[in-house]
Protein backbone atom coordinates (compact mmCIF):
# COMPACT_ATOMS: atom_id res chain seq x y z
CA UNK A 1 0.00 0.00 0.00
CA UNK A 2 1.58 3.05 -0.96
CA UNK A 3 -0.21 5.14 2.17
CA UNK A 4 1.64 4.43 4.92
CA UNK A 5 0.14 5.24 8.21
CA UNK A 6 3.17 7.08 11.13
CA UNK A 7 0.57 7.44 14.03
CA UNK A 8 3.19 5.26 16.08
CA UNK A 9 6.08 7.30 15.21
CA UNK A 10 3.98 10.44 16.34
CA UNK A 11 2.56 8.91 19.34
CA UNK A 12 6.64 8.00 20.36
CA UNK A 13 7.48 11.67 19.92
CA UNK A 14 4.68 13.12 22.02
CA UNK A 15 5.30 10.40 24.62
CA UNK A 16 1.57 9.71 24.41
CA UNK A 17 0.07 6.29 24.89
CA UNK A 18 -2.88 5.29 22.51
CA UNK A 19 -5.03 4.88 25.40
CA UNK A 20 -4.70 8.67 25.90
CA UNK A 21 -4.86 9.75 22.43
CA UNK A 22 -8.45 7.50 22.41
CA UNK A 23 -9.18 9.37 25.30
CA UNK A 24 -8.76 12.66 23.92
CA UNK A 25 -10.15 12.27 20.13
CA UNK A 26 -13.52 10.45 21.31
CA UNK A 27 -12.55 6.91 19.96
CA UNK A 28 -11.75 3.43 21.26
CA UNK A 29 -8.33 2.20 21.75
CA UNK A 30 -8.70 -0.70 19.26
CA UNK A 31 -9.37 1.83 16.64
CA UNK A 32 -6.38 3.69 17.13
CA UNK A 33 -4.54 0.52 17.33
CA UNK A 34 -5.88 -0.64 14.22
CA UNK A 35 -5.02 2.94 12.50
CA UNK A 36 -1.07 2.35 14.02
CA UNK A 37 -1.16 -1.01 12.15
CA UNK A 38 -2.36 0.52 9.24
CA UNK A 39 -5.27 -1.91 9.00
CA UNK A 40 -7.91 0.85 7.92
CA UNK A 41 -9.05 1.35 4.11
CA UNK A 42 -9.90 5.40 5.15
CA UNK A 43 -10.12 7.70 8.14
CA UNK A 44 -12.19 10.17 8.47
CA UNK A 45 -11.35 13.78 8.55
CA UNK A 46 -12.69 15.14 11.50
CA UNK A 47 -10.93 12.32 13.30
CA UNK A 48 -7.66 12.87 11.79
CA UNK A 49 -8.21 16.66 13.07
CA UNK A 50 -8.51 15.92 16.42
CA UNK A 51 -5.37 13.48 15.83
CA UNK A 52 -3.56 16.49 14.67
CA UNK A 53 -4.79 18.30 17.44
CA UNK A 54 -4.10 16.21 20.04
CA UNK A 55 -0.57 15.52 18.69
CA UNK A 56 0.02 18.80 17.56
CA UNK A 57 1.52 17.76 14.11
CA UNK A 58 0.02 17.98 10.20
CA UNK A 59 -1.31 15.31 8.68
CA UNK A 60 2.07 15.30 6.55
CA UNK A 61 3.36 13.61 9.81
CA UNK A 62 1.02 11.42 10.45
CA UNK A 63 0.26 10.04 6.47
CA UNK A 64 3.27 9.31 4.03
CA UNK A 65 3.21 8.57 0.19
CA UNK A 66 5.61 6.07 -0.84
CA UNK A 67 5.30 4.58 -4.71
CA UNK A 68 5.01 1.51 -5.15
CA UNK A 69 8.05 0.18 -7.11
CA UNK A 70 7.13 -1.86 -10.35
């Protein structure tokens, strides 16, 4: 998938748990587990606002293009 999802990466430089990121944007933990895996086909746009929010980042650091190589 050439989306790849850097929720963990963001969550390590906040020094936030995903418990407390759940907590804060309004959704369970196993969602925000599933987003770190990358397990998701979309996310929605008001939650990846309140992501940003609560991490205080862009989506640019959350959400990275990579092309596929052929």
């Amino acid at each position: 998938m050439p989306i790849i999802i850097e929720l963990d990466v963001m969550l390590a430089r906040r020094k936030m748990r995903s418990k407390e990121l759940a907590e804060r944007i309004g959704i369970t933990e196993q969602n925000v587990s599933l987003l770190k895996s990358g397990k998701v086909k979309g996310v929605r746009f008001d939650t990846l606002e309140k992501i940003c929010e609560a991490l205080d980042c862009q989506p640019g650091d959350i959400l990275v293009f990579e092309k596929d190589e052929e």
